[in-house]
N, C-alpha and C. Protein backbone atom coordinates (compact mmCIF):
# COMPACT_ATOMS: atom_id res chain seq x y z
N UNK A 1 -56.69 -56.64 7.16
CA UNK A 1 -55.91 -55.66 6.43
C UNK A 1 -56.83 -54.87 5.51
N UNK A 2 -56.07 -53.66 4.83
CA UNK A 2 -57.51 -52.87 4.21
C UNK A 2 -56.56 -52.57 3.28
N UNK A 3 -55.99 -53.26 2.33
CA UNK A 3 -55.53 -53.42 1.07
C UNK A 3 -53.89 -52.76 1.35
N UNK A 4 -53.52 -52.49 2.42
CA UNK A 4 -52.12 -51.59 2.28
C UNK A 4 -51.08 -52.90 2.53
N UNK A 5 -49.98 -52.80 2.63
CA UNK A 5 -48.94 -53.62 2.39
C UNK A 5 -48.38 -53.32 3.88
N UNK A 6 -48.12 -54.37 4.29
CA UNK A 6 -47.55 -54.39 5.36
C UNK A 6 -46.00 -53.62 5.34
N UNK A 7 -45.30 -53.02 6.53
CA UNK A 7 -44.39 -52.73 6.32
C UNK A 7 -43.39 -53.45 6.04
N UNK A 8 -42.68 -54.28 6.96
CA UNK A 8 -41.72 -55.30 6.04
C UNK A 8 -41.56 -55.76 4.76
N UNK A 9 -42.64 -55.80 4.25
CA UNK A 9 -42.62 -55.63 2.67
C UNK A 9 -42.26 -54.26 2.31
N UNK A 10 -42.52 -53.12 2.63
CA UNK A 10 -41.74 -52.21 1.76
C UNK A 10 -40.36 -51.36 2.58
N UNK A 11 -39.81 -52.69 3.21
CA UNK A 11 -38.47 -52.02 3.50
C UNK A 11 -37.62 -51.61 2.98
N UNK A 12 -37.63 -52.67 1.62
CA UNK A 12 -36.56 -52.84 0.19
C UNK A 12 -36.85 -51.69 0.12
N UNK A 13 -37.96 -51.02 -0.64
CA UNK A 13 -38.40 -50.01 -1.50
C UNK A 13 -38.20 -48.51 -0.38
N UNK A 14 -38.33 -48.66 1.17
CA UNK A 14 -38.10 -47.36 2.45
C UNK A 14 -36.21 -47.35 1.91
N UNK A 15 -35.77 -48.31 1.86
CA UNK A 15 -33.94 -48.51 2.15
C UNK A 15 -33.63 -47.89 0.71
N UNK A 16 -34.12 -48.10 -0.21
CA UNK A 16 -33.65 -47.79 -1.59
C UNK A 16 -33.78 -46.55 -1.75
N UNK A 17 -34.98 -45.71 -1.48
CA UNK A 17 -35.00 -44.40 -1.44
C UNK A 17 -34.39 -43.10 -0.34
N UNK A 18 -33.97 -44.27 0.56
CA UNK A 18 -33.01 -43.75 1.68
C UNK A 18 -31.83 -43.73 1.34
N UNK A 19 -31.28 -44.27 0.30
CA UNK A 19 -30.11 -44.51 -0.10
C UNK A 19 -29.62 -43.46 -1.51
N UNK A 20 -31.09 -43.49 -2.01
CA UNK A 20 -31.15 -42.49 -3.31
C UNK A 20 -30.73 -40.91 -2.75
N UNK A 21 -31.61 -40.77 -1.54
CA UNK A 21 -31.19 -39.38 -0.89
C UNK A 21 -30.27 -39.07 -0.30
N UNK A 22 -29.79 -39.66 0.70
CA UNK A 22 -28.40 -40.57 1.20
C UNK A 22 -26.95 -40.09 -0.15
N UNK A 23 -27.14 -40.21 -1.37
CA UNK A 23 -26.61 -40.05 -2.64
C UNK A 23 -26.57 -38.81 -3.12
N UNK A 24 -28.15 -37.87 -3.24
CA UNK A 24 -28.40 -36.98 -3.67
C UNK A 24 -27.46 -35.74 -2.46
N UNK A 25 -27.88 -35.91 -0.94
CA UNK A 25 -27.25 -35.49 -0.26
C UNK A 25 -25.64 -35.21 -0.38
N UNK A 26 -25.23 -36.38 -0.43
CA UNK A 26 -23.89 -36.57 -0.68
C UNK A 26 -23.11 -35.82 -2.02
N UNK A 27 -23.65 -35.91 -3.30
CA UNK A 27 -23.98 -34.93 -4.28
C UNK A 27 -23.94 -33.01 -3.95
N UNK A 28 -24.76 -33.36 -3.20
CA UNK A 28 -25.02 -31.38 -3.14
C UNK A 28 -24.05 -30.85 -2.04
N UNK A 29 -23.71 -31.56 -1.42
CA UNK A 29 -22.54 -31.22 -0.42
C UNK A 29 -21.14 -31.14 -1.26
N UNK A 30 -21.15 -32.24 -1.90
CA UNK A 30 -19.72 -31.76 -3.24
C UNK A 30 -19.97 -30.64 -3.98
N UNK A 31 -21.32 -30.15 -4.35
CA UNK A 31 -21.31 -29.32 -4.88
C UNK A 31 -21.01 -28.18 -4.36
N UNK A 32 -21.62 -27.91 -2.53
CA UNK A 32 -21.74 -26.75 -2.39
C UNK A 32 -20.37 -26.80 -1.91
N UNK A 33 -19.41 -27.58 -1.03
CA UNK A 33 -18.20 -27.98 -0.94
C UNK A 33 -17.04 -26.95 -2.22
N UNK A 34 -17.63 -27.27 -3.32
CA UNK A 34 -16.52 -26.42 -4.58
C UNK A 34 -17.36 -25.43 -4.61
N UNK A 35 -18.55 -25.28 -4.83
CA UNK A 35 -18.87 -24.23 -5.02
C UNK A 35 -18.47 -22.69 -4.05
N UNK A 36 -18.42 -23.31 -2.11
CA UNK A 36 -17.61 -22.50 -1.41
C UNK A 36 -16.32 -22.22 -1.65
N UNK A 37 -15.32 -23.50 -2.35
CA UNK A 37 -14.23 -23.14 -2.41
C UNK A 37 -13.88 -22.00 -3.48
N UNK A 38 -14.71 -21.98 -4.73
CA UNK A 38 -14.21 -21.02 -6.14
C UNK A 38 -15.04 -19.96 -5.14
N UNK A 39 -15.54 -19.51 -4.62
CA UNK A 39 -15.96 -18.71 -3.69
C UNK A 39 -14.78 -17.59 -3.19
N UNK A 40 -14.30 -19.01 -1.86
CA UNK A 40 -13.23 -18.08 -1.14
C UNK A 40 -12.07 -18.31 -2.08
N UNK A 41 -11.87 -18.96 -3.42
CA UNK A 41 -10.48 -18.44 -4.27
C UNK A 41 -11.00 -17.05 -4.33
N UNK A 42 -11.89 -16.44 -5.25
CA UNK A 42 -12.69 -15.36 -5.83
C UNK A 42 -11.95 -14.34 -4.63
N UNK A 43 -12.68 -14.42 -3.61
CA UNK A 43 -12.40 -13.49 -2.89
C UNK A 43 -10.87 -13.41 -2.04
N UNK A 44 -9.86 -14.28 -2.53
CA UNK A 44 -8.27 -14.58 -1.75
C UNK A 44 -8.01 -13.26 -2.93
N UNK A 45 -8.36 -13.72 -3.93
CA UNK A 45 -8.12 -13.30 -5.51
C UNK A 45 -8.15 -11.62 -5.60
N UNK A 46 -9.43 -11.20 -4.68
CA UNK A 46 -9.72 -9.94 -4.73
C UNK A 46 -8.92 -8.94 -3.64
N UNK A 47 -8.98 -9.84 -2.42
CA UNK A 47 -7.52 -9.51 -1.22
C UNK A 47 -6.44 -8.98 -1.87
N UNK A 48 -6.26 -10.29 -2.57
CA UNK A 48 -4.77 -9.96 -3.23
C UNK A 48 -4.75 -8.37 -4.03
N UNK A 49 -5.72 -8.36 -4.96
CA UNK A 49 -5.47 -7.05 -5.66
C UNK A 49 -5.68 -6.34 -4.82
N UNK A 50 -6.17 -6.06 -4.07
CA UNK A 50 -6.75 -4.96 -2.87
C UNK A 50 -5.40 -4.52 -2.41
N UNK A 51 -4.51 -5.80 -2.15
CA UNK A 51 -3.46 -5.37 -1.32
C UNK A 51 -2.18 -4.65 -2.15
N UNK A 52 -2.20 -5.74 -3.56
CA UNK A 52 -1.11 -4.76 -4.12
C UNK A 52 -1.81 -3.52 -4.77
N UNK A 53 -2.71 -3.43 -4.86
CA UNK A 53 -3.36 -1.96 -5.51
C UNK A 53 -2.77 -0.59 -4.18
N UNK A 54 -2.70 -0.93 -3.01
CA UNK A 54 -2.95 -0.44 -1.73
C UNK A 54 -1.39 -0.28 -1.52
N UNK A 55 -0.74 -1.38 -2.57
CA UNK A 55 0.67 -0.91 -1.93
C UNK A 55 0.98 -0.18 -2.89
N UNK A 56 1.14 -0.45 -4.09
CA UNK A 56 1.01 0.36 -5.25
C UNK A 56 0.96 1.60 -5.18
N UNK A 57 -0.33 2.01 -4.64
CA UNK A 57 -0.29 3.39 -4.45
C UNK A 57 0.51 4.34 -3.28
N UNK A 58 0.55 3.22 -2.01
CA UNK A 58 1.98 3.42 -0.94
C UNK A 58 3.32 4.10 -1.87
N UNK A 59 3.52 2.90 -2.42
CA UNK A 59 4.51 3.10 -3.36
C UNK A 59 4.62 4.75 -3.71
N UNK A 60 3.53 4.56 -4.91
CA UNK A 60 3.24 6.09 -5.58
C UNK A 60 3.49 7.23 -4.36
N UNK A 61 2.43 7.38 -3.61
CA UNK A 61 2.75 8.45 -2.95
C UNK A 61 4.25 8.89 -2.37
N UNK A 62 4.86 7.84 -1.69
CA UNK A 62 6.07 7.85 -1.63
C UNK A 62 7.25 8.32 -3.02
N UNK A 63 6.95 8.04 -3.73
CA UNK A 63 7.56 8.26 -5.21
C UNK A 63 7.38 10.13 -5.13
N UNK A 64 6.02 10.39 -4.86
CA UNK A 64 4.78 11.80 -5.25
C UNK A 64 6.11 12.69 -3.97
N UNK A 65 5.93 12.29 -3.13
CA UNK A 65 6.79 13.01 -1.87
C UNK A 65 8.51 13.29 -2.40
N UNK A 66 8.90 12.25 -2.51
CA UNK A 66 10.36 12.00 -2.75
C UNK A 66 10.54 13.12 -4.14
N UNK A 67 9.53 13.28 -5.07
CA UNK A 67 9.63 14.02 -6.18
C UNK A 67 9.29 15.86 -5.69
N UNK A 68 8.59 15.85 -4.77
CA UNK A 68 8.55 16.83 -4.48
C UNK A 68 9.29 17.40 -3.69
N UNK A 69 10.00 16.87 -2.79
CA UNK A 69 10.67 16.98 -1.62
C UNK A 69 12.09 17.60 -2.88
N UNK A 70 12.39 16.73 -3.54
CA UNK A 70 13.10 17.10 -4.52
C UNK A 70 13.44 18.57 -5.59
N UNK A 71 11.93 18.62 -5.88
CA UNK A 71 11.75 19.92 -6.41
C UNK A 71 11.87 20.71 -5.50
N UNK A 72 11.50 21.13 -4.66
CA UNK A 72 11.74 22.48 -3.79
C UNK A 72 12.66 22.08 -3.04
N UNK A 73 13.64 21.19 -3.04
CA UNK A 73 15.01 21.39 -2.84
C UNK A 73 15.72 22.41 -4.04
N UNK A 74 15.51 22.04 -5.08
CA UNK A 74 16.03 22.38 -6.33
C UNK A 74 15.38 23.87 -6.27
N UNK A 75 14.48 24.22 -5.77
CA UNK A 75 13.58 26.29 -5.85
C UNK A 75 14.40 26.48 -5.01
N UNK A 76 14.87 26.09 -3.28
CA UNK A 76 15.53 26.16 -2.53
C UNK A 76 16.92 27.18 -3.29
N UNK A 77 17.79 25.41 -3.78
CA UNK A 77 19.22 26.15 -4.54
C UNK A 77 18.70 27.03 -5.57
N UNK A 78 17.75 27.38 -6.69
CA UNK A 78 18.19 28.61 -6.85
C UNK A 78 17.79 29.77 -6.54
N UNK A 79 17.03 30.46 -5.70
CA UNK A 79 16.71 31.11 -4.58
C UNK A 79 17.91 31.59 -4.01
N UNK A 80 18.75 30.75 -3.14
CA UNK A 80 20.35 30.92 -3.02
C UNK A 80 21.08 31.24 -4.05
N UNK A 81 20.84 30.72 -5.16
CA UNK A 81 21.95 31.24 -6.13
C UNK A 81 21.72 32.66 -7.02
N UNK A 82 19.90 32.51 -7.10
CA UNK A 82 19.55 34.29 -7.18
C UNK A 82 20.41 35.13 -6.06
N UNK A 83 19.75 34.68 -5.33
CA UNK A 83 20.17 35.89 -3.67
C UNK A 83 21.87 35.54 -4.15
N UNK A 84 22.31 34.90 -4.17
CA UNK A 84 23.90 35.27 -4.18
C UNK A 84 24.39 36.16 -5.44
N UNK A 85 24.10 36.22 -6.13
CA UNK A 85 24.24 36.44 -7.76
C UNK A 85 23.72 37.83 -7.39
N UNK A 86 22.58 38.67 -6.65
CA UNK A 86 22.47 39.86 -6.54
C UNK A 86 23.38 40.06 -5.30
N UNK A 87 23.56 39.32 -4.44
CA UNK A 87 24.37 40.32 -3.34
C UNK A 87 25.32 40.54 -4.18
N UNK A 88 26.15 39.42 -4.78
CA UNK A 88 27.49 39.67 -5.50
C UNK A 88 27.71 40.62 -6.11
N UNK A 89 26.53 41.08 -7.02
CA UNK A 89 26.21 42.02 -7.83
C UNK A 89 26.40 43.62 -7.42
N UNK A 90 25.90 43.60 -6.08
CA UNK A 90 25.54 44.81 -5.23
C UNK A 90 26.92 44.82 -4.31
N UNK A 91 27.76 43.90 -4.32
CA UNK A 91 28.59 44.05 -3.23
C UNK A 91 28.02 43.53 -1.94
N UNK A 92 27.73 43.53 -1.93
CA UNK A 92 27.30 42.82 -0.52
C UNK A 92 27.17 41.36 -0.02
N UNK A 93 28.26 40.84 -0.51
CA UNK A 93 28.66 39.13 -0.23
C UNK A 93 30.10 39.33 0.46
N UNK A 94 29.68 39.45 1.73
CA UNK A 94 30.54 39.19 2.83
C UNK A 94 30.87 38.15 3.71
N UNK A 95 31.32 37.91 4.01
CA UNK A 95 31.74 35.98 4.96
C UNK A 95 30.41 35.57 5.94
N UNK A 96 30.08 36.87 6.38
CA UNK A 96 28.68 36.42 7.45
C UNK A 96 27.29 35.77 6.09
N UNK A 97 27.57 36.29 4.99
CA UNK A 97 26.69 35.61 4.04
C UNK A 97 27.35 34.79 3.61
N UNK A 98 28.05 34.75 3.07
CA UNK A 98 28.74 33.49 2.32
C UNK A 98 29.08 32.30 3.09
N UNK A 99 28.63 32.44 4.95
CA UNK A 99 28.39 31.27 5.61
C UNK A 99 27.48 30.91 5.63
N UNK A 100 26.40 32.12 5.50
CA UNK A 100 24.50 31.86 5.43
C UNK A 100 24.29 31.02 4.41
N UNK A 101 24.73 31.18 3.33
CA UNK A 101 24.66 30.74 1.75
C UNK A 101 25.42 29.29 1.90
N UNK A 102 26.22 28.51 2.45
CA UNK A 102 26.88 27.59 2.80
C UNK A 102 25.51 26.77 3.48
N UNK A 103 25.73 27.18 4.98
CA UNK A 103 24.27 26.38 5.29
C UNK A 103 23.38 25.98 4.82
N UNK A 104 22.73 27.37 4.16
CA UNK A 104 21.46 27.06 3.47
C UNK A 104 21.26 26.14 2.10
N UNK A 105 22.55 26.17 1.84
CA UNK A 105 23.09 24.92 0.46
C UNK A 105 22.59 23.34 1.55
N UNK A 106 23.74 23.46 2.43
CA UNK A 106 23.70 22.16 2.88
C UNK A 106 22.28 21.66 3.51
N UNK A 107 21.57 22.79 3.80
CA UNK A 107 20.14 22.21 4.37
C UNK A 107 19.55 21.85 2.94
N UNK A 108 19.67 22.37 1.81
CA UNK A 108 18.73 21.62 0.51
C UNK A 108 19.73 20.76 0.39
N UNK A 109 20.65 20.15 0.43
CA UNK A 109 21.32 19.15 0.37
C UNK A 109 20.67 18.12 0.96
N UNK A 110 20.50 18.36 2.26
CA UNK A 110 19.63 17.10 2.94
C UNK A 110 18.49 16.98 3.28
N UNK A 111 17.87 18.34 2.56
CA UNK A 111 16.38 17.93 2.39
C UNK A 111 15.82 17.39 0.72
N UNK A 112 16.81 17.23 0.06
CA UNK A 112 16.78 16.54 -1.30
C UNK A 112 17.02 15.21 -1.23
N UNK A 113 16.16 14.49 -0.92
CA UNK A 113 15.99 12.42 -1.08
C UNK A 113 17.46 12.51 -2.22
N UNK A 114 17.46 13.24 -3.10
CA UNK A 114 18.78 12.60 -4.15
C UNK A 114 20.08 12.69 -4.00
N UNK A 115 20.17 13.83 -2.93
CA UNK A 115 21.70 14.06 -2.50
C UNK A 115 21.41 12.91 -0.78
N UNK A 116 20.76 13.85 -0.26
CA UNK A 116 20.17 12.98 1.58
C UNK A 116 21.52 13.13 2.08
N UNK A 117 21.85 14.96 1.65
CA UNK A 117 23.05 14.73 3.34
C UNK A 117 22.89 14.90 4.00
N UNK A 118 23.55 14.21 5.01
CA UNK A 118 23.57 13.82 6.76
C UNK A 118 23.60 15.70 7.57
N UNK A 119 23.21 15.62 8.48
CA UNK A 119 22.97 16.80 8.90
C UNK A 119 22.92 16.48 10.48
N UNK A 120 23.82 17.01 11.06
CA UNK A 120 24.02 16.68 13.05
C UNK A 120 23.03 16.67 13.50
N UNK A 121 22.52 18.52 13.50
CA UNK A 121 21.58 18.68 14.07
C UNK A 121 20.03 18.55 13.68
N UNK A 122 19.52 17.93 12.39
CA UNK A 122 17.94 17.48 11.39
C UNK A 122 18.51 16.60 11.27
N UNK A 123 19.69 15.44 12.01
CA UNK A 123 19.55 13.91 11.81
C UNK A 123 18.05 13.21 12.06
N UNK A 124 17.58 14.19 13.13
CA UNK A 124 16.39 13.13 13.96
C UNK A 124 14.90 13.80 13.49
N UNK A 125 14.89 14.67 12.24
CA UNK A 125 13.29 15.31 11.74
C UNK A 125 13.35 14.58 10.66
N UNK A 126 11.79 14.37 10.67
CA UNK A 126 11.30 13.70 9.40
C UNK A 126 11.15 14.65 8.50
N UNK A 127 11.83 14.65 7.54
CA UNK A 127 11.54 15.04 6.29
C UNK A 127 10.26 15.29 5.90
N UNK A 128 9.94 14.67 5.85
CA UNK A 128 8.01 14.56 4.88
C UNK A 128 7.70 15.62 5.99
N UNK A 129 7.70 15.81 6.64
CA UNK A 129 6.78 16.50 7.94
C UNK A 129 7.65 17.92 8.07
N UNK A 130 8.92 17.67 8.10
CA UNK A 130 9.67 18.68 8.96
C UNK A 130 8.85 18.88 10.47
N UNK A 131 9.30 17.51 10.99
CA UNK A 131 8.77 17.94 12.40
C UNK A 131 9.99 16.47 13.12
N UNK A 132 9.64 16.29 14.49
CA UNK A 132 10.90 15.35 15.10
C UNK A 132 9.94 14.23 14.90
N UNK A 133 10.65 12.65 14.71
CA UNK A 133 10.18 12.17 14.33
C UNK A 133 10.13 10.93 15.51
């Protein structure tokens, strides 16, 4: 022999440090284990706002439309109620207008989200678009 220790003698001391790492291993896997999990919370976390931010603003725009769609319903009626107020004025409100002026009421009627009357023939156009839907 040339002074080294046979192996069987340092099995104790091979097993103990196999066991230390064995430990340490076991250790950093819990760690990285939570450390992935506050991870993917973090990012469920950020989904989430993403999504209600995304609807949120769905929302809004829809709100943005419905408000507008609204207003120029409302320029619509008085537009009609100018134009009637001068034909009246001038004489010239006769039944072939005063049916024009009827219609054209009932079309801002149901192009106003706040009234939304039914209409036979623009049952089937989208609003937002004015096109068939």
């Amino acid at each position: 022999m040339d002074g080294k220790l046979k192996l069987e003698h340092q099995l104790s001391k091979i097993i103990s440090k196999l066991e230390i790492r064995a430990e340490e291993w076991r250790l950093e896997k819990i760690k990285w284990k939570r450390q992935n999990e506050i991870k993917e919370e973090k990012e469920r976390i950020i989904r989430e706002r993403e999504k209600l931010i995304e609807n949120e603003l769905i929302s809004f725009k829809q709100l943005l439309k419905m408000a507008k769609r609204s207003n120029e319903a409302r320029f619509i009626r008085e537009y009609l109620k100018d134009f009637e107020n001068k034909a009246a004025a001038s004489n010239q409100l006769n039944n072939e207008l005063i049916t024009w002026l009827n219609w054209a009421k009932n079309k801002a009627d149901w192009y106003d989200p706040i009234t939304s009357k039914d209409d036979e023939l623009l049952g089937g156009i989208n609003k937002d678009t004015l096109s068939l839907k």
